[in-house]
Protein backbone atom coordinates (compact mmCIF):
# COMPACT_ATOMS: atom_id res chain seq x y z
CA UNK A 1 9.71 21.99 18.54
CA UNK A 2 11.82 20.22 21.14
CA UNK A 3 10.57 22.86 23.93
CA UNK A 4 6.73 22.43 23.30
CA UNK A 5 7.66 18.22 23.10
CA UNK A 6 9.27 18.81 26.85
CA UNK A 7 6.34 20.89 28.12
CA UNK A 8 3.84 18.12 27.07
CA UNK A 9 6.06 15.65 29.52
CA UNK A 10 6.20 17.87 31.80
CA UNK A 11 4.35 16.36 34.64
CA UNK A 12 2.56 19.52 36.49
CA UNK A 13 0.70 19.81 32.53
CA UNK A 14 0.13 16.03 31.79
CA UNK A 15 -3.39 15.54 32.73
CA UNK A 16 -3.83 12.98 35.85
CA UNK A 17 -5.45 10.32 34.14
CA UNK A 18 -3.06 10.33 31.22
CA UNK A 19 -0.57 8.15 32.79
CA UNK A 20 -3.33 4.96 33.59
CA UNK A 21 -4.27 5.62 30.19
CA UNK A 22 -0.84 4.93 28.50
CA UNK A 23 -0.21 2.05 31.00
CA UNK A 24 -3.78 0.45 29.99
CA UNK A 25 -2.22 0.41 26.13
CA UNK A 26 1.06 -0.49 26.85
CA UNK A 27 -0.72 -3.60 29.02
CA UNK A 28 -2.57 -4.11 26.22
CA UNK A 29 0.11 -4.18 23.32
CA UNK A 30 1.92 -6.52 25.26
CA UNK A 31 -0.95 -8.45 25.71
CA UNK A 32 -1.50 -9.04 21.99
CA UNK A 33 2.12 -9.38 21.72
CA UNK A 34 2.39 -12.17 24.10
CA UNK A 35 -0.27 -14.20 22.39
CA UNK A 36 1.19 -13.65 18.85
CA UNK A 37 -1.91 -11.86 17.54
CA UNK A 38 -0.51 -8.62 16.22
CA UNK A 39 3.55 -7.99 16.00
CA UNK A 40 5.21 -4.75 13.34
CA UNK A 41 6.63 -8.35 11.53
CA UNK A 42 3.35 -9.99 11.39
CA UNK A 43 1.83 -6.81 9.39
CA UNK A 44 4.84 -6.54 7.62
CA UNK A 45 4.43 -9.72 6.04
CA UNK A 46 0.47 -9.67 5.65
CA UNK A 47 0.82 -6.09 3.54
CA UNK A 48 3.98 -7.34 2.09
CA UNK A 49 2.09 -10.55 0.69
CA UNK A 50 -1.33 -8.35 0.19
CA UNK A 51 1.16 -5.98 -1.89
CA UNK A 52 2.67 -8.53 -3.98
CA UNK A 53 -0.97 -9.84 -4.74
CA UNK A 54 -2.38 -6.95 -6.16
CA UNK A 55 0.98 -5.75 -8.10
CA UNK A 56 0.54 -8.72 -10.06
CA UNK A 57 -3.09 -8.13 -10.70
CA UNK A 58 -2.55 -4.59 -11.27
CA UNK A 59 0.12 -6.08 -14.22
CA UNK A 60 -2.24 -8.32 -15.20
CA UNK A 61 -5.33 -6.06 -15.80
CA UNK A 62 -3.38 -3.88 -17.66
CA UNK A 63 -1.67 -6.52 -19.75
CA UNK A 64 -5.37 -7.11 -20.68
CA UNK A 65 -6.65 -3.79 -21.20
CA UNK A 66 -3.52 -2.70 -23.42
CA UNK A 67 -4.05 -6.08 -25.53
CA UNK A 68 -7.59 -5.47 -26.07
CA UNK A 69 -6.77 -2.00 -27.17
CA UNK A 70 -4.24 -3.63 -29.76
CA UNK A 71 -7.08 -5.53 -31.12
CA UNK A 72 -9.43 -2.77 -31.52
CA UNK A 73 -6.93 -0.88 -33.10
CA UNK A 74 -6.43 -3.83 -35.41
CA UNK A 75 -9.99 -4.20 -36.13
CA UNK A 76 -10.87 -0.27 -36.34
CA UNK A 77 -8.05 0.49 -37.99
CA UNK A 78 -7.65 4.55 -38.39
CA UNK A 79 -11.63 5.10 -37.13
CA UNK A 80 -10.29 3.67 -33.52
CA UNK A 81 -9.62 6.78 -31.84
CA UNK A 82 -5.99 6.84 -30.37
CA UNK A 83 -5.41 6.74 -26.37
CA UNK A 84 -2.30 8.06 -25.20
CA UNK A 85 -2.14 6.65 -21.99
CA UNK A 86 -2.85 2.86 -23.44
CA UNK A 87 0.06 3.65 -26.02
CA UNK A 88 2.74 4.41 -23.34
CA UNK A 89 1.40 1.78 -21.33
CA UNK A 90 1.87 -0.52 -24.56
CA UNK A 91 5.49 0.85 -24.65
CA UNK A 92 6.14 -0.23 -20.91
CA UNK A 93 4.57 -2.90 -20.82
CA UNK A 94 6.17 -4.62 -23.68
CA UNK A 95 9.69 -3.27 -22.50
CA UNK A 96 8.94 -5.02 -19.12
CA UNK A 97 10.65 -8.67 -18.73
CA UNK A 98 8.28 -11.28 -19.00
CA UNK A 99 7.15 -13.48 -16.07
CA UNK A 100 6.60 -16.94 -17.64
């Protein structure tokens, strides 16, 4: 792995306009950089906060779905077919500590 990573920096095989071509997006990077548009942290946070957002609507839809399957089941009675999956979700989410 190591020997065919060498050979591609090898430069009698890198092709001649490689080279402009990585200093063009280096230029660039620390062009974006330098005006703050785009940093690894600034992502980080963005997905970390776009994460958080849809974890808790994730919980939330489900919290909804399993209670509305609770109140089928309480209106059906036996002629409300049984779901598995809602069950075990009822089971975690109920065993989950509460938010508020």
């Amino acid at each position: 792995m190591l020997t065919r990573f060498f050979r591609f920096l090898d430069p009698t095989l890198i092709s001649p306009d490689l080279a402009p071509r990585l200093r063009r997006l280096a230029d660039d990077c620390e062009q974006l950089k330098a005006h703050g548009i785009v940093t690894p942290q600034m992502l980080r946070k963005a997905m970390t906060r776009l994460w958080a957002k849809r974890e808790e609507q994730l919980s939330t839809v489900l919290e909804t779905t399993v209670g509305l399957y609770g109140d089928l089941q309480g209106i059906a009675g036996r002629a409300m077919p049984e779901i598995e999956s809602l069950d075990v979700l009822a089971i975690s989410t109920s065993s989950e500590p509460s938010s508020a």
